[in-house]
Protein backbone atom coordinates (compact mmCIF):
# COMPACT_ATOMS: atom_id res chain seq x y z
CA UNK A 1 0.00 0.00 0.00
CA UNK A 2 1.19 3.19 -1.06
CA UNK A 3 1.66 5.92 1.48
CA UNK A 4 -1.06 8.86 1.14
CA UNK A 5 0.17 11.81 -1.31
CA UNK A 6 0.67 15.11 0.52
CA UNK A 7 -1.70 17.40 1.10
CA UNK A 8 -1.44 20.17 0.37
CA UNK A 9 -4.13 55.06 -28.53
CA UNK A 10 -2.69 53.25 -31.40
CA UNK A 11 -0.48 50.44 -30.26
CA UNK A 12 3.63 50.60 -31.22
CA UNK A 13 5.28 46.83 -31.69
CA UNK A 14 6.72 46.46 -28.44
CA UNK A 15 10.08 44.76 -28.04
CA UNK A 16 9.62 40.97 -29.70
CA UNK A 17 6.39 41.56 -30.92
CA UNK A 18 5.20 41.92 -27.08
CA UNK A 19 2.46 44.08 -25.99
CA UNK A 20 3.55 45.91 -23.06
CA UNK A 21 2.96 49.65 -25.04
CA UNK A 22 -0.39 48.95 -23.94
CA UNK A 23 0.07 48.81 -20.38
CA UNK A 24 1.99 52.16 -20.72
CA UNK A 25 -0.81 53.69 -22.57
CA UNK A 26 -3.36 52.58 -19.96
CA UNK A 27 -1.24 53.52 -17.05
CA UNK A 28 -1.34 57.54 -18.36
CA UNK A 29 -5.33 57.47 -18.54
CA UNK A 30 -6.92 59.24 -15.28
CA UNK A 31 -10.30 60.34 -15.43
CA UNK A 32 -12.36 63.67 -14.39
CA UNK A 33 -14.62 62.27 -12.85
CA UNK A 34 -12.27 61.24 -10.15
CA UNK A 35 -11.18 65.60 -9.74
CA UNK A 36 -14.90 66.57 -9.59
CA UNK A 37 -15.19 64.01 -6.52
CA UNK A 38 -11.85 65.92 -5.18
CA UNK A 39 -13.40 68.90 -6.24
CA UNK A 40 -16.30 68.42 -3.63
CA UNK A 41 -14.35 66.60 -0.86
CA UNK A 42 -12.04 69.98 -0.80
CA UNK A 43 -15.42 72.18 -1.29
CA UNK A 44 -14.61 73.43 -4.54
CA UNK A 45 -16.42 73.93 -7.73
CA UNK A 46 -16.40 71.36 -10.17
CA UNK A 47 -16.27 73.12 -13.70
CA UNK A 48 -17.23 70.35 -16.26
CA UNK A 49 -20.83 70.84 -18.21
CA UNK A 50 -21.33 67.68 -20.23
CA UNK A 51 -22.37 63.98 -18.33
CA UNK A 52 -20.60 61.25 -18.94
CA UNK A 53 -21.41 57.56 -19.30
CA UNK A 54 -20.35 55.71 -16.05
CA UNK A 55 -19.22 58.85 -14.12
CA UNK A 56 -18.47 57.29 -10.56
CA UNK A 57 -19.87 60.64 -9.14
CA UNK A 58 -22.92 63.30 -9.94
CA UNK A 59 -21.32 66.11 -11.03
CA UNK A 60 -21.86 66.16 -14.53
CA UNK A 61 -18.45 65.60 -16.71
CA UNK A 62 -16.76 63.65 -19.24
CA UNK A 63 -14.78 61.41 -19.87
CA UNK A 64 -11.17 62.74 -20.82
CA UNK A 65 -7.23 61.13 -20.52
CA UNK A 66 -5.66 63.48 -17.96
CA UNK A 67 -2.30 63.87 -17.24
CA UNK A 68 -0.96 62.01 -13.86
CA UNK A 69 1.88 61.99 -11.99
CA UNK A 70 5.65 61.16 -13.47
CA UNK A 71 5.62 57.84 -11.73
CA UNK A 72 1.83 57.16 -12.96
CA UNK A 73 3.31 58.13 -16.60
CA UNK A 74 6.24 55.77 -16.80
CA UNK A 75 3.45 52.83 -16.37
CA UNK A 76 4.39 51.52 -12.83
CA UNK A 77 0.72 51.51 -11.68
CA UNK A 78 0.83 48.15 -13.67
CA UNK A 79 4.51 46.92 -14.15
CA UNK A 80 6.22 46.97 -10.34
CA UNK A 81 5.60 45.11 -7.38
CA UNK A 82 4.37 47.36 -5.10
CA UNK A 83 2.97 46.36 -1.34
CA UNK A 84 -0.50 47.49 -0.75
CA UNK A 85 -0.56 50.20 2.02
CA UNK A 86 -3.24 52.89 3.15
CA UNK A 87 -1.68 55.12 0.56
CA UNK A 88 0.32 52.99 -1.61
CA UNK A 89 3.43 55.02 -2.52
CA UNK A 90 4.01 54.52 -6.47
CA UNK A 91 7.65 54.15 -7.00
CA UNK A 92 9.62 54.18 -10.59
CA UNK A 93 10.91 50.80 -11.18
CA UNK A 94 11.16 51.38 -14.81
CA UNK A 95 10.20 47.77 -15.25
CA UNK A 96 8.47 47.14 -18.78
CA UNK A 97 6.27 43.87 -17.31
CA UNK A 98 2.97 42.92 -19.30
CA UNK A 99 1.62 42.71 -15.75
CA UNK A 100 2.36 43.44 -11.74
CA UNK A 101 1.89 41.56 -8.46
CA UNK A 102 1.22 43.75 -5.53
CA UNK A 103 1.66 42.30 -2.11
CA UNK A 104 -1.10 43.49 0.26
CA UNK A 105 0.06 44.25 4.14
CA UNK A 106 -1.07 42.24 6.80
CA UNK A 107 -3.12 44.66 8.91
CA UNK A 108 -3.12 43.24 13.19
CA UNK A 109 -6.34 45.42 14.83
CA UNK A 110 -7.93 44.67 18.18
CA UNK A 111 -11.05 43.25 16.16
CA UNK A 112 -8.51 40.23 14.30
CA UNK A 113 -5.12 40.70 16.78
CA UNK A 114 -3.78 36.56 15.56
CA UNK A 115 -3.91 36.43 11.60
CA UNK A 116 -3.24 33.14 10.91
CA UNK A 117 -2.30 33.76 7.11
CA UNK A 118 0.66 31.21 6.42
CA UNK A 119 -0.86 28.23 5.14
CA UNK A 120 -1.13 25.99 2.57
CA UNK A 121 -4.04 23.56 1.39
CA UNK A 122 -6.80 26.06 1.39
CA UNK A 123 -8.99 27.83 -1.54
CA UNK A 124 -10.10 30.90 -1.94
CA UNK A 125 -12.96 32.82 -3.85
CA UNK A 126 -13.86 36.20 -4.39
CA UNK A 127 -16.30 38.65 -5.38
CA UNK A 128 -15.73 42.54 -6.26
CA UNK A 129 -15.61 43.64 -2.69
CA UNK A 130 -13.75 40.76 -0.72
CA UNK A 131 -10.97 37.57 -1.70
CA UNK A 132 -12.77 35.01 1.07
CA UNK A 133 -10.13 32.49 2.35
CA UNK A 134 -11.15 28.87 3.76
CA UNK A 135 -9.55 26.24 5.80
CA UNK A 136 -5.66 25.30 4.99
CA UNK A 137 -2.93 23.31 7.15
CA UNK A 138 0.42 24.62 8.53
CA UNK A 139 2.77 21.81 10.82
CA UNK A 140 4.64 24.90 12.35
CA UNK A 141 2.89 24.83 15.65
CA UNK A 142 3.32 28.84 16.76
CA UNK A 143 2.43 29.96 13.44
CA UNK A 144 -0.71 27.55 13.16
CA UNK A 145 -1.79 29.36 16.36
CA UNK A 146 -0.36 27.36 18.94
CA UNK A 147 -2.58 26.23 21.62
CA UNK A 148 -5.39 28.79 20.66
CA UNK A 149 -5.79 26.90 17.35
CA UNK A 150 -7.31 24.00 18.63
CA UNK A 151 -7.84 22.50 15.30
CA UNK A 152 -4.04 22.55 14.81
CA UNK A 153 -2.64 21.94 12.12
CA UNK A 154 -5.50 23.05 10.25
CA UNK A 155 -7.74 25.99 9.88
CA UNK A 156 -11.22 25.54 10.70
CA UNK A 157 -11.50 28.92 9.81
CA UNK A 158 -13.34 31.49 7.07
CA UNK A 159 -11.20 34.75 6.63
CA UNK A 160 -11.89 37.70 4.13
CA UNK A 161 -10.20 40.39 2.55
CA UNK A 162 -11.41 43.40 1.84
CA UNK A 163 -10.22 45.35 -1.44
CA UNK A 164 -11.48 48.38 -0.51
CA UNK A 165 -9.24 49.13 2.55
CA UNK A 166 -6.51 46.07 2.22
CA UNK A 167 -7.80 44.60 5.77
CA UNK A 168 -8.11 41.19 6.78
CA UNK A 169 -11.10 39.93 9.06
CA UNK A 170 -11.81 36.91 10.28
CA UNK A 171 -15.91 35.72 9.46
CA UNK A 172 -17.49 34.82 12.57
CA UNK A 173 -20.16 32.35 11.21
CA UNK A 174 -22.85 29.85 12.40
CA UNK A 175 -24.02 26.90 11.62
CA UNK A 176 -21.99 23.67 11.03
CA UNK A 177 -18.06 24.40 9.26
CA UNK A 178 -17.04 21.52 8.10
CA UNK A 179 -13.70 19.77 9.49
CA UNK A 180 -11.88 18.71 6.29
CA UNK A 181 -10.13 21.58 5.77
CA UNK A 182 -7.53 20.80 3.19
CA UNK A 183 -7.65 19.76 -0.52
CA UNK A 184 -11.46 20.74 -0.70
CA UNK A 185 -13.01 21.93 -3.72
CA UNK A 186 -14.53 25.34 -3.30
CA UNK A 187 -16.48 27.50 -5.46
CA UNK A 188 -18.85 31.02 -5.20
CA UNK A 189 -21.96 31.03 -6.40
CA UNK A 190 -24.26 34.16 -5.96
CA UNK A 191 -23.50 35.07 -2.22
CA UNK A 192 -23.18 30.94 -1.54
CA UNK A 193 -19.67 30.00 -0.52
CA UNK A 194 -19.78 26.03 -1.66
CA UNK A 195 -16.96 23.60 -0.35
CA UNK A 196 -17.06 19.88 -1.48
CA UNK A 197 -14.82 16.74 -0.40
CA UNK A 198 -11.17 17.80 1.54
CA UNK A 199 -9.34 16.09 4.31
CA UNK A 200 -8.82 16.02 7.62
CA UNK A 201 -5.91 14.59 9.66
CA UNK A 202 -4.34 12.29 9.42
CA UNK A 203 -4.36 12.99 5.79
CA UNK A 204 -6.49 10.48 3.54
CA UNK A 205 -8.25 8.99 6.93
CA UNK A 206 -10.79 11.44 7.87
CA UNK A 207 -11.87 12.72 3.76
CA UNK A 208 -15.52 13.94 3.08
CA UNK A 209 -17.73 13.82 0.17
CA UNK A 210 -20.66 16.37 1.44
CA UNK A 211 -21.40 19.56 0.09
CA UNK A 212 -21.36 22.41 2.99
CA UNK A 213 -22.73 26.44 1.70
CA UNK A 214 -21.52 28.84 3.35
CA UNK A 215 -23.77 32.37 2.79
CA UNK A 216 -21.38 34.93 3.02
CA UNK A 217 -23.94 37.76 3.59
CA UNK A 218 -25.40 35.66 6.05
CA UNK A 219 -22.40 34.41 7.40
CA UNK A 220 -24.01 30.35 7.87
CA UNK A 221 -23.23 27.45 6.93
CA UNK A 222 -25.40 24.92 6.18
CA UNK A 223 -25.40 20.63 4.89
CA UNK A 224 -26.75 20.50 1.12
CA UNK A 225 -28.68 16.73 1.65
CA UNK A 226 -28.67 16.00 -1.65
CA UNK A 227 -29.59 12.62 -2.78
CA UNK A 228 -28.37 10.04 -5.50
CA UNK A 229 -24.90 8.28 -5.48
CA UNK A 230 -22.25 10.74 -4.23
CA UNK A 231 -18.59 11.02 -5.30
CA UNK A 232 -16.04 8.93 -2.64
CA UNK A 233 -14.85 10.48 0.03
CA UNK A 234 -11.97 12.27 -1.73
CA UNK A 235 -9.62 15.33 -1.70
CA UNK A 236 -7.39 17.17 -4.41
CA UNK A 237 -10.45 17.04 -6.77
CA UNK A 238 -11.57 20.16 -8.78
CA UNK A 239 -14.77 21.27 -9.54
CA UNK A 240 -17.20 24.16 -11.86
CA UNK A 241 -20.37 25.20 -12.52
CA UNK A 242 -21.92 25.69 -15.06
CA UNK A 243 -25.19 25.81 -16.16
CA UNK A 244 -26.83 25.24 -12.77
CA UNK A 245 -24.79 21.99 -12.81
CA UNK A 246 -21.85 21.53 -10.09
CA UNK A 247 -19.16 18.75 -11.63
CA UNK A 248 -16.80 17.35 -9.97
CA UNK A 249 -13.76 15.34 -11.40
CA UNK A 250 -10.77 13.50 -9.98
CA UNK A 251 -9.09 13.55 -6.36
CA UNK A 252 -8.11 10.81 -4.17
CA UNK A 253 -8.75 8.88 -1.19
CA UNK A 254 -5.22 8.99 -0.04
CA UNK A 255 -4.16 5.81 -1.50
CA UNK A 256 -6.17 5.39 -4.85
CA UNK A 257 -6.57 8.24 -7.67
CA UNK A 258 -9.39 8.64 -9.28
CA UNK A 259 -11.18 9.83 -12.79
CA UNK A 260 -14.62 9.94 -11.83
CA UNK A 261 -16.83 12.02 -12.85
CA UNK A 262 -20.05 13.28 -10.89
CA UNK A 263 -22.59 16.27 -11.54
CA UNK A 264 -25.04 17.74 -9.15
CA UNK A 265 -28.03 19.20 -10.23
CA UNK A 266 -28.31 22.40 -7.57
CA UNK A 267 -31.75 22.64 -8.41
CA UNK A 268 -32.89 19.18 -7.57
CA UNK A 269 -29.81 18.31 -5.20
CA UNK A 270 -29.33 14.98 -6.78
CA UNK A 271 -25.73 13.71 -7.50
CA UNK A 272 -25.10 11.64 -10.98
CA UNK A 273 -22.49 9.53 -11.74
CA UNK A 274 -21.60 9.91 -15.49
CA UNK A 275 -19.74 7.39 -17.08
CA UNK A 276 -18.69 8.49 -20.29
CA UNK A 277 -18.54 6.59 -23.75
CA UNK A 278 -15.03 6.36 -24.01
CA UNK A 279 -13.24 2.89 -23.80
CA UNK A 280 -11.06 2.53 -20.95
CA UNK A 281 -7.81 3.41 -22.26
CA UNK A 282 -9.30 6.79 -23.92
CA UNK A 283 -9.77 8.24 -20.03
CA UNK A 284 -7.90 10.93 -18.20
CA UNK A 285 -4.92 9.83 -16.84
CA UNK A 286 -6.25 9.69 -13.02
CA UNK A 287 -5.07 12.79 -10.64
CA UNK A 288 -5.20 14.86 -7.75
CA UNK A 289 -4.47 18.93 -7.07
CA UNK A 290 -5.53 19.52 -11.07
CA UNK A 291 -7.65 22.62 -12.01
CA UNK A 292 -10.78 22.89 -14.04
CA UNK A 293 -11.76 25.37 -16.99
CA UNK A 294 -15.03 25.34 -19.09
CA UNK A 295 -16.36 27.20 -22.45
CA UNK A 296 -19.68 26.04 -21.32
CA UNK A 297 -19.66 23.18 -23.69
CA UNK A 298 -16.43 20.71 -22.76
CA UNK A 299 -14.83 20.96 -19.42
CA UNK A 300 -11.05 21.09 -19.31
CA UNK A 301 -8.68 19.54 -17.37
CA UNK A 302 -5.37 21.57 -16.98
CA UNK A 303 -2.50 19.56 -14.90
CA UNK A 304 -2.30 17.58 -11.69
CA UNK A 305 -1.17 14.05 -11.11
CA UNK A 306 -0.17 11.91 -8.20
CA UNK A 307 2.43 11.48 -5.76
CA UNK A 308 5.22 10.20 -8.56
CA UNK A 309 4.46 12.46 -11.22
CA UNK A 310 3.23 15.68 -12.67
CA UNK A 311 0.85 15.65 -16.03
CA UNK A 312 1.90 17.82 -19.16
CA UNK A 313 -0.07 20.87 -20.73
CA UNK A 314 1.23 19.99 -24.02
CA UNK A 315 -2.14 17.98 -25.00
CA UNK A 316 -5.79 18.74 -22.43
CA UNK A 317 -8.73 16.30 -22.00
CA UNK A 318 -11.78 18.17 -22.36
CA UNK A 319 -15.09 16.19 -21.00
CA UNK A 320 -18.07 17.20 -24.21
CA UNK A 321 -20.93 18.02 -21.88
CA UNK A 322 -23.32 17.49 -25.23
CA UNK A 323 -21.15 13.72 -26.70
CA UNK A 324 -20.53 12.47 -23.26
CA UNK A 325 -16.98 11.60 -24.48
CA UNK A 326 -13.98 12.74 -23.38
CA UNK A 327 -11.14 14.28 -25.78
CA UNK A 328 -7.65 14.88 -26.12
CA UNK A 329 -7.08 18.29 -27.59
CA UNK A 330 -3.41 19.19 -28.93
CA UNK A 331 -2.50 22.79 -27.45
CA UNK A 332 -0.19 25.26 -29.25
CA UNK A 333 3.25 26.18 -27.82
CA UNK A 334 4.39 29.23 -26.98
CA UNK A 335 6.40 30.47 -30.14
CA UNK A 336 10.35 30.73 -28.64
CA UNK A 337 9.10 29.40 -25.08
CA UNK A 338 7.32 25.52 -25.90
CA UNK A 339 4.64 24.71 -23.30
CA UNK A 340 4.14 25.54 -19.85
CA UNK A 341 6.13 22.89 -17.58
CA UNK A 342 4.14 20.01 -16.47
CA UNK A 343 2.27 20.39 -12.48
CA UNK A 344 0.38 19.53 -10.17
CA UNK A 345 -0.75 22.23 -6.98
CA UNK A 346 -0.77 24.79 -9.03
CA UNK A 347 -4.06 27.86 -9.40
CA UNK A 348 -5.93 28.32 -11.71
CA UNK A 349 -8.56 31.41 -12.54
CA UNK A 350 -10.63 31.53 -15.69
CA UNK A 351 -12.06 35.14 -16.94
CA UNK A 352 -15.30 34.91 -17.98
CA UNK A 353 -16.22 35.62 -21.80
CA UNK A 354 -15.68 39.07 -22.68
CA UNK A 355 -19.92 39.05 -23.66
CA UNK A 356 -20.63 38.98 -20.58
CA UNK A 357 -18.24 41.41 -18.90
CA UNK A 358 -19.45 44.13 -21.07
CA UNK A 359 -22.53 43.68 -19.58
CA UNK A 360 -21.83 45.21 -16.43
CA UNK A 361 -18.71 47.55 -18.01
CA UNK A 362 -20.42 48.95 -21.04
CA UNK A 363 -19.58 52.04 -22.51
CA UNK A 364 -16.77 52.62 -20.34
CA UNK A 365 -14.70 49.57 -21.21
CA UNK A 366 -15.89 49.78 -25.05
CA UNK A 367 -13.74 53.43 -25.12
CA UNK A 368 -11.20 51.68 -23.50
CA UNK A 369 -10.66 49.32 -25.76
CA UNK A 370 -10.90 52.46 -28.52
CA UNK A 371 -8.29 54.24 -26.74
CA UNK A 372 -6.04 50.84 -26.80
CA UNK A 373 -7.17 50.08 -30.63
CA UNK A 374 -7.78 46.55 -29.22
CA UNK A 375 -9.92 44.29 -31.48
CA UNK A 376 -13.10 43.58 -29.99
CA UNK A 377 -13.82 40.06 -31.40
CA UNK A 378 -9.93 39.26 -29.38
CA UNK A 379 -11.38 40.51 -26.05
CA UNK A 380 -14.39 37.86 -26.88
CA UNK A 381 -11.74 34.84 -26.29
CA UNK A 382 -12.10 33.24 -23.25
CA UNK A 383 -9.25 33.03 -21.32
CA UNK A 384 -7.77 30.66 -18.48
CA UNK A 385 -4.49 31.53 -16.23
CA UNK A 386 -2.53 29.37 -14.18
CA UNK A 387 0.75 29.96 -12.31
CA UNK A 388 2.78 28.27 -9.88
CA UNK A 389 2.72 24.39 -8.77
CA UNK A 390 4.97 21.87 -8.50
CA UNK A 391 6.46 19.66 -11.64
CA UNK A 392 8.28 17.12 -8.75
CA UNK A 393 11.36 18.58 -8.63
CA UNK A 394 11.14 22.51 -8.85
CA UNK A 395 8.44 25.06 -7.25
CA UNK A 396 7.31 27.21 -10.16
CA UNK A 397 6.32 30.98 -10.21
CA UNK A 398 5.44 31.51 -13.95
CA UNK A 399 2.20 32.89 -15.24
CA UNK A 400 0.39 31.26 -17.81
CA UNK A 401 -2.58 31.24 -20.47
CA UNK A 402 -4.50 29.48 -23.00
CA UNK A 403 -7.28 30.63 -24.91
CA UNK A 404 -10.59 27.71 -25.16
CA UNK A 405 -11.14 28.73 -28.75
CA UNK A 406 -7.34 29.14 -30.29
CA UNK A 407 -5.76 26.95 -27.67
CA UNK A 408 -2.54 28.66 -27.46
CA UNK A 409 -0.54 29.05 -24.74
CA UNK A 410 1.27 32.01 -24.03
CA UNK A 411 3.64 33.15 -21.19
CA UNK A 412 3.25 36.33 -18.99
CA UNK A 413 6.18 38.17 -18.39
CA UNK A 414 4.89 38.53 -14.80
CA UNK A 415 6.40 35.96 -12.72
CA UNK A 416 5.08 35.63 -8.49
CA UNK A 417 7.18 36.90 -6.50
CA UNK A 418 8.14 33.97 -4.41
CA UNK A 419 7.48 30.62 -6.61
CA UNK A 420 4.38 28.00 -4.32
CA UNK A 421 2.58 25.26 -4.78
CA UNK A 422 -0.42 23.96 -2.57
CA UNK A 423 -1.43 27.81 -2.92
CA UNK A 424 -4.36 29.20 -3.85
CA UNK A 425 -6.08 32.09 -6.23
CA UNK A 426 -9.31 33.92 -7.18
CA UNK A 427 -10.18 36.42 -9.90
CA UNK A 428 -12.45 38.92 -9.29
CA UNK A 429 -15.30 39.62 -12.23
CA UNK A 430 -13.41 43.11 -13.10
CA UNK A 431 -10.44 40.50 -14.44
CA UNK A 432 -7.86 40.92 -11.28
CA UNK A 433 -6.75 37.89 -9.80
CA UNK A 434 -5.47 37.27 -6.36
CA UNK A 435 -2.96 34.70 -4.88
CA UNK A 436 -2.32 33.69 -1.17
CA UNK A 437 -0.35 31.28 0.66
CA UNK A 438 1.08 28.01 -0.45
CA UNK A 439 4.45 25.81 0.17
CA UNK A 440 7.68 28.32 -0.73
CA UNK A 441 10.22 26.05 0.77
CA UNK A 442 10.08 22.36 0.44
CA UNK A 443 13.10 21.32 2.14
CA UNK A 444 12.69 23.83 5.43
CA UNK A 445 8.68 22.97 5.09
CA UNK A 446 7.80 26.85 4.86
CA UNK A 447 5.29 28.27 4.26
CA UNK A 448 4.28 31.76 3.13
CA UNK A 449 1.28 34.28 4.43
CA UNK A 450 1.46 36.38 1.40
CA UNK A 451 -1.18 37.90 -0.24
CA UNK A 452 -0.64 39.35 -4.17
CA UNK A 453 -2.57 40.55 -6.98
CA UNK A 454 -1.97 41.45 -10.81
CA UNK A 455 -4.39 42.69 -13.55
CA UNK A 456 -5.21 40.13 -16.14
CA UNK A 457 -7.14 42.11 -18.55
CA UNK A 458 -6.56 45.79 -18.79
CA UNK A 459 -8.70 47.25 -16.46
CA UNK A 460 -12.36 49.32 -17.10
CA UNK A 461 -11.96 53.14 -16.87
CA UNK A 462 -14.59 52.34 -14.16
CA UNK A 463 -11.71 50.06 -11.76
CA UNK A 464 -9.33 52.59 -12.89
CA UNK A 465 -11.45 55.85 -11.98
CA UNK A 466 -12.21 53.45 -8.20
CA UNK A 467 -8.13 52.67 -7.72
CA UNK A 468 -7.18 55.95 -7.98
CA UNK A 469 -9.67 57.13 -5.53
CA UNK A 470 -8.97 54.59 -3.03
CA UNK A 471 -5.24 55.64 -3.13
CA UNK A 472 -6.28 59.42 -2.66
CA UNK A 473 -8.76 59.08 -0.22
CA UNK A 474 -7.93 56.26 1.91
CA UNK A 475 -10.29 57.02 4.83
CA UNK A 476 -13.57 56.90 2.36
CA UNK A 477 -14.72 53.91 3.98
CA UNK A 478 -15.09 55.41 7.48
CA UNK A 479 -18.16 57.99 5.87
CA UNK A 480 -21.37 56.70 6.03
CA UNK A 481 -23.37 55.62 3.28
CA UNK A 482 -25.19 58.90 3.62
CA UNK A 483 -22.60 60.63 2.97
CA UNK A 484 -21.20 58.90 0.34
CA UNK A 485 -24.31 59.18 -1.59
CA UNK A 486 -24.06 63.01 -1.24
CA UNK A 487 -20.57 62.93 -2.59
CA UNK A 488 -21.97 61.07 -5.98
CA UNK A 489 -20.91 57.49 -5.31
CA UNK A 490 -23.48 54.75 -6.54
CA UNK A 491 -24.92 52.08 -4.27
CA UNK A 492 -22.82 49.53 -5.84
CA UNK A 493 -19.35 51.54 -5.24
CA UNK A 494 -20.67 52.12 -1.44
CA UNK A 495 -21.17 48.22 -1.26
CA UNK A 496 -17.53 47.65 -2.53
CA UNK A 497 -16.90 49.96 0.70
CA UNK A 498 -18.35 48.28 3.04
């Protein structure tokens, strides 16, 4: 018997044909609006006449590139690392990156004095206003807690950060949380926080195979009885939605590996076990700690393996929701690079089909994309990212994607700034994906608390316009909502504030 695996403006060619002109070009645009709201924080008349389309505030302006500061200009609000403060100082790194990672302070108040940030194991979600953090495991007894934690080494725990003001808090829920706290699945869903399967200790003898929902605005947690043949009681799986279906694939008990495949119907609460037409030998490979993208018609699997090896990215199974067959689709290489290096405990974020982010960006993100002489139908592609992992013999830090339709990888020129595996990440639906935690240190067992973010699609002169007035007036957050309505902010900006 095999021991268990472990847990845990017009665009100029850029340099090689790269496209980091257009991070410059986006880092110079500021936007009125964002002066008529200083304009009436400082009591001062605002002196624009015409409205604009998806002005943050009431004052009636347009929308117009304004000049910034020198560092702003040089493009460093995109291409530096830069740790998340209060007021963020903006430094010139003259760095020419496609893409930055900020890491965002740890903030210790008297409402959340113990963080306990430096795990690994764990997943994480996130909406437009918070990145919510579940569970994880850390062996290092003082920073697991130490006898305060008394679920050490695990995290029976449900944190959340908030964007607005860079502050962690720690979600004091009811209801039943459930106890296998590493390797779940997790996904958000509306305001429902959904963990499946995940381990307790010792690892691969106390795994689950129920479906807890957590509601974050309600902050409770609650046992989906759902009926039908359920998955095994497994960790390391992956799982989506999509279409009001939840689907599950992979994981392991601790000694076996799996390539099942199981949907839940949300609606009816009854699991299925689908057993696709494929012979045998046509099945994914079976795995653990691999990631899951969809198109809404095939589900892909990107990476993962076992405890002896790491699966490649040059060729994807994809599971046809419509055929009921899985297939092995050949991928495109990188042109000078090849194919991102094989892994397993890696993240993985997809961003959502550009049809539907224009329907909550509109007019604002359609100028953008003017401004950047972008081709619309190449903002349609769906697009998944992955970075870090493990390939058995080196922690990775790159940052990868592949377009569903095309399927060609490319490489980022971002890289994270301290390589992990077991980690985690979330995107938010503005395209800005954040990662936390993870293994940094095999051999000395360490394991990192970090929290970072980077911009995966150029941002909407909406997140722009919000950014910039989060940097120059930190202390928004402590007005009341009252008051924020007088200043022009819409109720979906105060929500992002609170």
């Amino acid at each position: 018997m095999r021991a268990p695996p472990p847990l845990i403006g017009q665009r100029r060619p850029a340099a090689g044909g790269g496209q980091q002109q257009v991070w410059t070009l986006v880092s110079k645009i500021s936007l009125l609006c964002c002066d008529c709201l200083c304009s009436q924080l400082h009591a001062t008349p605002c002196s624009h006449t015409e409205a604009g389309v998806g002005s943050v505030v009431k004052p009636v302006c347009v929308w117009l590139p304004v000049e910034m500061s020198s560092a702003e200009q040089d493009g460093s609000q995109f291409n530096k690392f830069e740790k998340l403060s209060w007021r963020p100082s903006i430094r010139d790194s003259g760095s020419k990156k496609r893409a930055r990672w900020l890491q965002a302070r740890r903030i210790f108040s008297p409402s959340c004095p113990n963080l306990r940030i430096p795990n690994s194991g764990h997943r994480c979600v996130a909406d437009s206003t918070n990145l919510y953090v579940f569970g994880g495991y850390n062996p290092d007894f003082e920073e697991a807690g130490g006898s305060e934690n008394e679920d050490y080494p695990l995290f029976r725990e449900l944190w959340k950060f908030h964007f607005a003001t860079a502050t962690w808090q720690q979600i004091r829920t009811e209801g039943y949380m459930p106890t296998e706290l590493a390797s779940m699945s997790a996904v958000l869903h509306g305001n429902n926080l959904l963990v499946f399967g995940g381990t307790g200790i010792p690892f691969g003898e106390n795994n689950g195979n129920e479906v807890h929902v957590c509601n974050v605005q309600y902050k409770r947690w609650n046992l989906l009885n759902c009926k039908g043949k359920k998955p095994n009681k497994i960790y390391g799986q992956a799982m989506v939605i999509i279409n009001g279906y939840l689907y599950v694939f992979g994981g392991t008990t601790g000694y076996l590996y799996s390539t099942d495949l199981h949907r839940l119907d949300l609606s009816t609460r009854e699991w299925t076990h689908l057993k696709p037409n494929n012979t045998p030998s046509d099945l994914p490979e079976e795995r653990y700690r691999h990631e899951l993208a969809h198109d809404g018609q095939r589900i892909y699997i990107l990476g993962g393996g076992t405890s002896w090896t790491s699966y490649p990215m040059d060729k994807i199974h994809a599971y046809n929701l419509e055929t009921n067959y899985w297939e092995e689709i050949v991928t495109k290489p990188h042109e000078k690079i090849g194919y991102p290096a094989a892994r397993r405990c890696h993240s993985c974020v997809q961003v959502k089909d550009g049809r539907e982010f224009l329907t909550r960006h509109n007019l604002d993100t359609l100028k953008c994309l003017f401004l950047l002489n972008i081709s619309f139908a190449l903002f349609l592609l769906p697009e998944v990212f992955i970075c870090g992992g493990y390939n058995g013999e080196l922690i990775l830090s790159d940052l990868w994607k592949i377009n569903l339709q095309t399927f060609q990888w490319t490489k980022l020129l971002a890289t994270m700034p301290e390589p992990a595996y077991f980690h985690c990440a979330a995107v938010t639906p503005a395209g800005c994906m954040y990662v936390h935690g993870g293994v940094v240190n095999m051999f000395g067992n360490r394991r990192s608390g970090s929290l970072y973010k980077v911009w995966l699609v150029v941002p909407s002169l909406l997140e722009l316009t919000w950014e910039k007035l989060l940097k120059t007036f930190p202390h928004l957050a402590q007005l009341s909502s009252l008051q924020l309505l007088g200043l022009g902010l819409t109720h979906t900006l105060i929500q992002r504030l609170k």
